[in-house]
Protein backbone atom coordinates (compact mmCIF):
# COMPACT_ATOMS: atom_id res chain seq x y z
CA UNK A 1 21.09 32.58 37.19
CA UNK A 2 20.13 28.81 38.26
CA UNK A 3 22.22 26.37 35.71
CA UNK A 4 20.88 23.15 35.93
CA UNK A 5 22.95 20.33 37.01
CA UNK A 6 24.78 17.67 34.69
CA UNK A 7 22.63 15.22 36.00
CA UNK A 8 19.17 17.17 34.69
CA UNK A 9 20.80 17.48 31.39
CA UNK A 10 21.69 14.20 30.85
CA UNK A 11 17.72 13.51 31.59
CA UNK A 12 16.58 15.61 29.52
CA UNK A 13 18.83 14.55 26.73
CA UNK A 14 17.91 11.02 27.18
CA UNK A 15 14.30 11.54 26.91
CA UNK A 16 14.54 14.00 23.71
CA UNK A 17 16.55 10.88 22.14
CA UNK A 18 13.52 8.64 23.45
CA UNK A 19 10.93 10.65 22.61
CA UNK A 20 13.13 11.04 19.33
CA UNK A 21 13.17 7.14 18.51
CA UNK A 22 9.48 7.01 19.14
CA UNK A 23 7.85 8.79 16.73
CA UNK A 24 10.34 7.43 13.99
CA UNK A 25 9.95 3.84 14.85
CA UNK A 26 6.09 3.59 13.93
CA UNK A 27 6.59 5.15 10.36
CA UNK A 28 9.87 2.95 9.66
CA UNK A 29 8.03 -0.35 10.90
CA UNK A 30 4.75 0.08 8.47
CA UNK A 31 7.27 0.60 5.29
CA UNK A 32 8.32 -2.67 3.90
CA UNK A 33 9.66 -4.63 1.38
CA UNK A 34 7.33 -6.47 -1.39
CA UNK A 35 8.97 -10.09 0.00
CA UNK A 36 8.10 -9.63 3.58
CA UNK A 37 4.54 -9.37 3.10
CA UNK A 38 3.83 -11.17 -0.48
CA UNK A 39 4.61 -14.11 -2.19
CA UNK A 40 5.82 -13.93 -6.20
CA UNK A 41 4.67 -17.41 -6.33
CA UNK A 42 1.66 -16.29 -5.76
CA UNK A 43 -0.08 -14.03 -8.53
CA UNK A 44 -3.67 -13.89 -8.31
CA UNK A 45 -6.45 -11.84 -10.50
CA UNK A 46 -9.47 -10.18 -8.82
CA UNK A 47 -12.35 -9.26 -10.77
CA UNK A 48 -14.67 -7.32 -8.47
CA UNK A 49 -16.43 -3.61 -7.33
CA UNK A 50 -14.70 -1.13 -5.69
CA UNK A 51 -16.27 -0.68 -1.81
CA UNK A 52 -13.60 2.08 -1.13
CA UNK A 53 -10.07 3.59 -1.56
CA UNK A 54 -8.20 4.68 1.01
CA UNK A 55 -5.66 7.47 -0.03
CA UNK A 56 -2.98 7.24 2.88
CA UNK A 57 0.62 6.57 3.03
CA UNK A 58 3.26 4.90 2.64
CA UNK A 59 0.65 3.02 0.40
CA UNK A 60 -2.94 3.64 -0.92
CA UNK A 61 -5.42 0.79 -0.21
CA UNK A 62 -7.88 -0.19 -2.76
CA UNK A 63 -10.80 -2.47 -0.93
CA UNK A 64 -13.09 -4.54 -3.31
CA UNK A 65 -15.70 -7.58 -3.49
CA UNK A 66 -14.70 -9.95 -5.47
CA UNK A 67 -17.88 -12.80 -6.83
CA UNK A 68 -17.18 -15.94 -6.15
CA UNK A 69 -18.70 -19.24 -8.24
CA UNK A 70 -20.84 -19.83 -5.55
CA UNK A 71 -22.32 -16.50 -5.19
CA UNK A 72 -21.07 -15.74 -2.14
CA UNK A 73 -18.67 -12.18 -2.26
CA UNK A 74 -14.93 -11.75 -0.66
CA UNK A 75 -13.43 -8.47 0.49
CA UNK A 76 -10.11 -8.17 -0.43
CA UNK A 77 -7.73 -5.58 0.36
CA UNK A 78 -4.82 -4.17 -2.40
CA UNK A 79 -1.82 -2.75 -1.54
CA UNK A 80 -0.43 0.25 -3.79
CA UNK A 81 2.00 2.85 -4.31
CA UNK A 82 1.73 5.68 -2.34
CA UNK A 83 -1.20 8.48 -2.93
CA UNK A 84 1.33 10.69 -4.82
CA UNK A 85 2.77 8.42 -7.41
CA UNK A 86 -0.91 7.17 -8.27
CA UNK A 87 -2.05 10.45 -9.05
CA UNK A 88 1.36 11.09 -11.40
CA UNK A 89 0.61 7.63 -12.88
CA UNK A 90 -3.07 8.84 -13.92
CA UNK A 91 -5.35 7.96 -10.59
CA UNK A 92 -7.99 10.09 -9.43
CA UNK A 93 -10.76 9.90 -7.38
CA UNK A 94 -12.89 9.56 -10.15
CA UNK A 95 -10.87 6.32 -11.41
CA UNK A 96 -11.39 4.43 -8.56
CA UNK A 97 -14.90 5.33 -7.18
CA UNK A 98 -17.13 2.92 -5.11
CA UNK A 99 -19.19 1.00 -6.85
CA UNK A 100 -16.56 0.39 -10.40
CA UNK A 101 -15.96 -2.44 -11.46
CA UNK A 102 -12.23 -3.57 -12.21
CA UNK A 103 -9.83 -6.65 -12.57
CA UNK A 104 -6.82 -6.30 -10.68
CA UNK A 105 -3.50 -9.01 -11.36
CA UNK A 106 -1.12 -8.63 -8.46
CA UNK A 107 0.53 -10.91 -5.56
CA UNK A 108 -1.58 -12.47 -2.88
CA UNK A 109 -0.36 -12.01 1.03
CA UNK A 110 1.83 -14.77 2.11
CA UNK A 111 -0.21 -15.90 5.32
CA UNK A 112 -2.83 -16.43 3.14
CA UNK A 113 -5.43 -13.65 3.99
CA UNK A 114 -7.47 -11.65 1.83
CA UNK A 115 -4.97 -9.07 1.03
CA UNK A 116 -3.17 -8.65 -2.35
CA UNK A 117 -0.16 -6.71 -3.68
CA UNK A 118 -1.97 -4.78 -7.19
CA UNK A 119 0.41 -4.90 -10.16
CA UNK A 120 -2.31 -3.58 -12.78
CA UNK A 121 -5.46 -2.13 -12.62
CA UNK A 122 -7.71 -2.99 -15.64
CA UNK A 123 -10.78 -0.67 -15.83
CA UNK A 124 -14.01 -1.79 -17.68
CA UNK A 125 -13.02 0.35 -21.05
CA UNK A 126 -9.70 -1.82 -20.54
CA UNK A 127 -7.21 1.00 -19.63
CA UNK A 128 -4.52 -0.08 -17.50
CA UNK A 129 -3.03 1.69 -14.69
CA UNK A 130 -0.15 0.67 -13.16
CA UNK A 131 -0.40 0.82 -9.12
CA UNK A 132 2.01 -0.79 -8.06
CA UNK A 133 5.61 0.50 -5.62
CA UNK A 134 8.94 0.13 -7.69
CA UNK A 135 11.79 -1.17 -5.90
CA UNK A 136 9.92 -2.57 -3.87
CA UNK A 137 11.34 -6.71 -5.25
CA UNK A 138 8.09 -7.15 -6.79
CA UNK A 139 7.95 -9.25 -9.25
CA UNK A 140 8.75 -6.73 -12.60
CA UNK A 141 8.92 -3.32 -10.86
CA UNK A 142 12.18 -2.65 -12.66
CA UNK A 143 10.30 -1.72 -15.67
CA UNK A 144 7.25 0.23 -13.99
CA UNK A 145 6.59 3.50 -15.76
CA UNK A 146 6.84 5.62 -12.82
CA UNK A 147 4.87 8.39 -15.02
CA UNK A 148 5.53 12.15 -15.35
């Protein structure tokens, strides 16, 4: 029987650890916390129609156009709790359909772009749903209903 040598261990258990730390590092570095990204000082509320909702983790993406007073529309993009806790909290598909028209309050991005952290979700018959990540340092997430 052929043993390998220490040396060809030691390889391969280098590149196990490598290949190891690699496929962590990507899910660790697109996980963060609410103050990295978004400024408290910041709240803004979106009145617009849903173009799409993208259920994908660690957090679900609401896209919608928001009117402007000069006609003109803005996409904006709203960060929310992951997939799973939307759907405990009362989500569905059918909730948050192209083409419905919502008000959102949340936390605009602090460089400034188009991109907002969603607190509430108001729908046209006024029900709320809450869509935003506790523990996350947001501004009230202590007392987010987390749901069943």
């Amino acid at each position: 029987m052929n043993a390998l040598p220490v040396r060809a261990w030691r390889r391969l258990g280098a590149a196990g650890c490598a290949s190891l730390l690699l496929s962590v590092a990507p899910s660790a570095a697109a996980h963060h916390s609410f103050s990295a990204e978004f400024d408290p000082d910041a709240p803004v509320t979106l009145t617009g129609t849903i173009t799409r909702m993208e259920w994908i983790n660690p957090h679900a993406w609401l896209h919608i156009d928001v009117r402007n007073e000069d006609g003109t529309t803005t996409a904006w993009m709203i960060e929310s709790a992951t997939p799973n806790t939307l759907f405990r909290r009362g989500f569905t598909r059918d909730s948050v359909r192209a083409g419905t028209e919502i008000t959102v309050h949340g936390y605009q991005a602090r460089n400034g772009a188009n991109r907002a952290n969603g607190r509430d979700l108001i729908l046209s018959d006024g029900s709320r749903l809450f869509m935003g990540s506790r523990g996350t340092g947001a501004p009230g997430d202590e007392s987010a209903d987390e749901g069943p």
